[in-house]
Protein backbone atom coordinates (compact mmCIF):
# COMPACT_ATOMS: atom_id res chain seq x y z
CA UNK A 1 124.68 113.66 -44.51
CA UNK A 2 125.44 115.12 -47.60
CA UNK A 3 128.12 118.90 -47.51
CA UNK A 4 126.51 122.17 -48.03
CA UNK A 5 126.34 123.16 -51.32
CA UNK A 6 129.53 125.53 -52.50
CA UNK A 7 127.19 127.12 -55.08
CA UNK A 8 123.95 129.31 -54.36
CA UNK A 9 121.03 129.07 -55.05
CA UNK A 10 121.42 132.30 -57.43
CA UNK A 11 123.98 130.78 -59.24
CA UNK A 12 122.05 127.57 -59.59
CA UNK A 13 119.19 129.01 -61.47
CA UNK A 14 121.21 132.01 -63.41
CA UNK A 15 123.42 128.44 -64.84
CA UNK A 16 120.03 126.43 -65.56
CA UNK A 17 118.70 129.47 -67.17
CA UNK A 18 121.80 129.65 -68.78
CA UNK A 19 121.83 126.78 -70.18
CA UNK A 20 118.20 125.62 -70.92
CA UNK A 21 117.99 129.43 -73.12
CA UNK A 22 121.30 128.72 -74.73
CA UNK A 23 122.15 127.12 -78.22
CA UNK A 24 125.27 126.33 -76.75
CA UNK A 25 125.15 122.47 -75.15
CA UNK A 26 125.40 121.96 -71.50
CA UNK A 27 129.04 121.17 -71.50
CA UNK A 28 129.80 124.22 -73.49
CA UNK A 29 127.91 126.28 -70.69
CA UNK A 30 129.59 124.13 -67.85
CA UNK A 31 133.02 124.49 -69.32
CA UNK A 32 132.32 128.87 -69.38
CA UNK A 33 131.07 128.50 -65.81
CA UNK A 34 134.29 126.31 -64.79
CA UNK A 35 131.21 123.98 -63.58
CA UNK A 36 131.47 120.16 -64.05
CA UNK A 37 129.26 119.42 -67.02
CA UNK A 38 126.82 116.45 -65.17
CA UNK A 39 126.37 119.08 -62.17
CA UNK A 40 124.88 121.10 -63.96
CA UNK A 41 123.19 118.38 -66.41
CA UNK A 42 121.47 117.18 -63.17
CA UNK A 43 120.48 121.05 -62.19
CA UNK A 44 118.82 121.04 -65.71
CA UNK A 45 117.04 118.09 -65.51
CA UNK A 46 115.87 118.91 -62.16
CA UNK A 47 114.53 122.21 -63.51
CA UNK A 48 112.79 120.26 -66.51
CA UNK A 49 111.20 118.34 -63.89
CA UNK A 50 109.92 120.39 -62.04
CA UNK A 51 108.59 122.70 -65.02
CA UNK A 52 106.30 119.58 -66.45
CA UNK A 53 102.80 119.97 -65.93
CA UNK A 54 101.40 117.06 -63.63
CA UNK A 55 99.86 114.27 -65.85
CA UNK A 56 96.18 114.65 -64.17
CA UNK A 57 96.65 118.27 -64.59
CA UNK A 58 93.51 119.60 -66.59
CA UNK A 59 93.45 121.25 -69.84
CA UNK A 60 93.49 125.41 -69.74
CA UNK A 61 90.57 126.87 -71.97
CA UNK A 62 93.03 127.48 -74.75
CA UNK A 63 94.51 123.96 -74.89
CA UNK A 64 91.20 122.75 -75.07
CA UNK A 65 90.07 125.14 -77.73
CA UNK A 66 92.94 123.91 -79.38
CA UNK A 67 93.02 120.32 -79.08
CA UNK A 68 89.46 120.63 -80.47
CA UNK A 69 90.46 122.46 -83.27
CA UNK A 70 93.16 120.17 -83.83
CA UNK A 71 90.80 117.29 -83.85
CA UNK A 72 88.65 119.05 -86.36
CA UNK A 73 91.18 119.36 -88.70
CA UNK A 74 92.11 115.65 -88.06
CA UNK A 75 88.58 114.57 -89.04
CA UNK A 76 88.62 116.62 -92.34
CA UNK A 77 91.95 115.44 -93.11
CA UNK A 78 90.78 111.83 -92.65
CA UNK A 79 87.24 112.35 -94.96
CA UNK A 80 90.22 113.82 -97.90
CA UNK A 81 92.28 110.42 -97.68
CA UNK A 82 89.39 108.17 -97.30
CA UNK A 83 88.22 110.32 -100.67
CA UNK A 84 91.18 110.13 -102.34
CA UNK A 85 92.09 106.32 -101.98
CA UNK A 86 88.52 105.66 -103.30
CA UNK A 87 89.03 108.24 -106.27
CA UNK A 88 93.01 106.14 -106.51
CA UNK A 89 91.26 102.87 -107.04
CA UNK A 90 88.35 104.44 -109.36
CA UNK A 91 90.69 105.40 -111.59
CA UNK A 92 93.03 102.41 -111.40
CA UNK A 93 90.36 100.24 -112.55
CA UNK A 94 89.31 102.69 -115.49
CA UNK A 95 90.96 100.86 -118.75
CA UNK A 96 91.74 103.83 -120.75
């Protein structure tokens, strides 16, 4: 059986928070904490786990709204390539 903890849970999240807002890296926030760096690498990850949506999780209205917007512009994007290779070997052809 593992030994309690010497840090709260308080502290815990105020150095993930830390940390995961800072521009600083983890070691730099460890080091300013007088934590050791992969404790509180593994409280970060932790937190990053637990923050990712499930993968079966459904899309919210405005992720779908976007992803069909996105795949709008992926279609128009597509026709103006398709368009422009034909108009590329059109012209490549034209002896001028």
């Amino acid at each position: 059986m593992a030994p309690p903890s010497k840090y709260s849970p308080e502290f815990r999240e105020e150095a993930v928070q830390i940390a995961v807002r800072s521009s600083k890296t983890i070691s730099e926030v460890a080091r300013e904490l007088e934590l050791n760096s992969e404790t509180l690498r593994g409280w970060v990850k932790k937190y990053q786990k637990q923050q990712e949506p499930a993968p079966d999780a459904e899309l919210t209205v405005n992720e779908r709204a976007r992803l069909k917007e996105l795949e709008r512009r992926n279609r128009e994007l597509e026709m103006e390539v398709t368009f422009l290779k034909r108009a590329a070997a059109y012209f490549a052809k034209d002896p001028r």
